[in-house]
C-alpha atoms as a PDB file:
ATOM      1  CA  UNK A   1       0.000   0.000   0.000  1.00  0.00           C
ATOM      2  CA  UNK A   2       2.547   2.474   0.815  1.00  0.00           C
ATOM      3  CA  UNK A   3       4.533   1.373  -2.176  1.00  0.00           C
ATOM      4  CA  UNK A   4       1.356   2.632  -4.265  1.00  0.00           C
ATOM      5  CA  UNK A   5       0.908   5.981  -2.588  1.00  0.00           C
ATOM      6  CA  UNK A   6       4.480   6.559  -3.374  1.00  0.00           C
ATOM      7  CA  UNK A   7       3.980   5.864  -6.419  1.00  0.00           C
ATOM      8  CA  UNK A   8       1.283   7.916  -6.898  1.00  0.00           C
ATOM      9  CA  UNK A   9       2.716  10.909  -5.169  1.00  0.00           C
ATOM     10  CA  UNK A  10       5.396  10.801  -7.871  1.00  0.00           C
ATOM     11  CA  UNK A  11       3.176  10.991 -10.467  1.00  0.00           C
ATOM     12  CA  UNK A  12       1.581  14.150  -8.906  1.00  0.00           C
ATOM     13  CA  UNK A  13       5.026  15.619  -8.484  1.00  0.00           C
ATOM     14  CA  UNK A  14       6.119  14.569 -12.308  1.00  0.00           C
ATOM     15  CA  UNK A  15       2.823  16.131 -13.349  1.00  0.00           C
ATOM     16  CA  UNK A  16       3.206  19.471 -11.390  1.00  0.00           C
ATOM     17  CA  UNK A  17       6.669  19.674 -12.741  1.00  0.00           C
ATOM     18  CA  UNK A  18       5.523  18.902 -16.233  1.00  0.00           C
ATOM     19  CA  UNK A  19       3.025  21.777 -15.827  1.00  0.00           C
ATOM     20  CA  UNK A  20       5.251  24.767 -14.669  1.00  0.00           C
ATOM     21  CA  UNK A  21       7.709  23.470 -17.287  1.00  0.00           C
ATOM     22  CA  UNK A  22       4.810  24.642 -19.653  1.00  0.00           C
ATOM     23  CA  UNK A  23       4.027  26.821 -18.141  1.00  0.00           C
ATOM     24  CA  UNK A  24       7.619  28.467 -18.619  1.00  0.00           C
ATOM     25  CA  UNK A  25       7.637  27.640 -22.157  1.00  0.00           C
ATOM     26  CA  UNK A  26       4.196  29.879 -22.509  1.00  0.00           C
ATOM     27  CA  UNK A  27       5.590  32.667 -20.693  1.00  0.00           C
ATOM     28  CA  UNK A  28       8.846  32.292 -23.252  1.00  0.00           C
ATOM     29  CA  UNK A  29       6.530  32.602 -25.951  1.00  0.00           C
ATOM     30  CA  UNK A  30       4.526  35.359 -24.673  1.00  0.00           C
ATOM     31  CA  UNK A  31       7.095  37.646 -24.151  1.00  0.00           C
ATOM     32  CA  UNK A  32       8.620  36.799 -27.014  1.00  0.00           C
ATOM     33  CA  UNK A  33       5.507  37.310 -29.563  1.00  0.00           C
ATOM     34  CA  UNK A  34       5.216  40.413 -27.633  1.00  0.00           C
ATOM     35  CA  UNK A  35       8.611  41.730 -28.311  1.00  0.00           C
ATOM     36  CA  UNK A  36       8.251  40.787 -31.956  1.00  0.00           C
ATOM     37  CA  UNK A  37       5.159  42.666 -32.291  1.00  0.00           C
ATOM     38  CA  UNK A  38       6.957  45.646 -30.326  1.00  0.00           C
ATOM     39  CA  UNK A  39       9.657  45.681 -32.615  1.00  0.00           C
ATOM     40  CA  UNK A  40       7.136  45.379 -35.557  1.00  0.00           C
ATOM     41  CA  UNK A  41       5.458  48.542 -34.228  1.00  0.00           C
ATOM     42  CA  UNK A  42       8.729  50.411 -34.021  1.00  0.00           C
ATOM     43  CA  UNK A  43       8.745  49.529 -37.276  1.00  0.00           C
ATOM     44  CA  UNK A  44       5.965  50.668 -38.717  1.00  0.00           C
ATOM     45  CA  UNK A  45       6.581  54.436 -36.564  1.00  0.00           C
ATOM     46  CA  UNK A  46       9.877  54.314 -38.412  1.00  0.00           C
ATOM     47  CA  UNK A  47       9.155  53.829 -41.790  1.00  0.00           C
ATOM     48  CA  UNK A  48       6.504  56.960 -41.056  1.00  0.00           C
ATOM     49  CA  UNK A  49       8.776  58.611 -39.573  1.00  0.00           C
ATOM     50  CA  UNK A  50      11.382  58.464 -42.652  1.00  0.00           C
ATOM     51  CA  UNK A  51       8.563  59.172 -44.779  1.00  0.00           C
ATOM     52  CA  UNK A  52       8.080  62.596 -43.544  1.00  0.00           C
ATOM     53  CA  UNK A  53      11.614  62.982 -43.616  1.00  0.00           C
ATOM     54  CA  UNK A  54      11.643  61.900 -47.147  1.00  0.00           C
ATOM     55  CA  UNK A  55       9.092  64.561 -48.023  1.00  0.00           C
ATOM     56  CA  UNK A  56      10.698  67.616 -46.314  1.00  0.00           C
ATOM     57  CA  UNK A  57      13.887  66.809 -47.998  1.00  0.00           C
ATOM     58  CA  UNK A  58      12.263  66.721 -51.079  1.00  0.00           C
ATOM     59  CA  UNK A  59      10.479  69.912 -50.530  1.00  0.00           C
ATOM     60  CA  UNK A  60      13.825  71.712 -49.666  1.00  0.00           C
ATOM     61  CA  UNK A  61      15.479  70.351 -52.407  1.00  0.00           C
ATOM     62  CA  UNK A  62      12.646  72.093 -54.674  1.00  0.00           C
ATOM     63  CA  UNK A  63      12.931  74.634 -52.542  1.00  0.00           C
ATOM     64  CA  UNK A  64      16.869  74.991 -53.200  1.00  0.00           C
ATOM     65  CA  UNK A  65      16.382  74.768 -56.923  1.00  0.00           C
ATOM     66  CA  UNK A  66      13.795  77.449 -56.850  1.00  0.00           C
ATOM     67  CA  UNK A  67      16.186  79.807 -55.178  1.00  0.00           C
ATOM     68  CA  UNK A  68      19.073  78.481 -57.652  1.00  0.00           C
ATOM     69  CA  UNK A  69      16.742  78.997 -60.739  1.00  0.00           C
ATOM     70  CA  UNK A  70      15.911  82.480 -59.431  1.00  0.00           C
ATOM     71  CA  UNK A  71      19.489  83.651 -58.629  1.00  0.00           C
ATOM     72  CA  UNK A  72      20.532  82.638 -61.962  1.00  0.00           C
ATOM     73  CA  UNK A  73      18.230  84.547 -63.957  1.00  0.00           C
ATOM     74  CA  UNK A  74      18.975  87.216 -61.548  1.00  0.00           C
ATOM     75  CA  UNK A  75      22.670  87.677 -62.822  1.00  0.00           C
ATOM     76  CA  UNK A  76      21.202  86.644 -66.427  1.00  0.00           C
ATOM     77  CA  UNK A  77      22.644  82.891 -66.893  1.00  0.00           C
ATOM     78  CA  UNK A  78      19.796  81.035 -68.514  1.00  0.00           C
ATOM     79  CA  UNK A  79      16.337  81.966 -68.796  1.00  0.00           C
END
């Protein structure tokens, strides 16, 4: 009989281990999709972010070759 409770007691312990073992492993994966979805909105806030950037650039750059286009036909190159 007591050989049979051991036994039995074992198999609770090997379950309860088994469980916080998964238990662990879901956590793991958790934080880990969570991270990865983090990351995936930095992302996303940086290719915005470089857009805008992209933009202004572009808009000084027309800017620039306004001022260029003007100075020139201000001392009479081209026209």
């Amino acid at each position: 009989m007591i050989e049979l409770i051991k036994g039995f007691i074992t198999g609770c312990v090997i379950l309860v281990g088994a469980f916080f073992v998964t238990l662990a492993i879901d956590l793991t994966l958790a934080i880990d999709l969570k991270e990865q979805h983090d990351l995936q909105q930095e992302n996303i806030e940086l290719r915005i972010k470089n857009a805008r950037l992209e933009e202004k650039l572009k808009a000084l750059d027309d800017e620039k070759a306004e001022q260029t286009k003007k100075k020139a036909e201000l001392n009479g190159i081209g026209g």
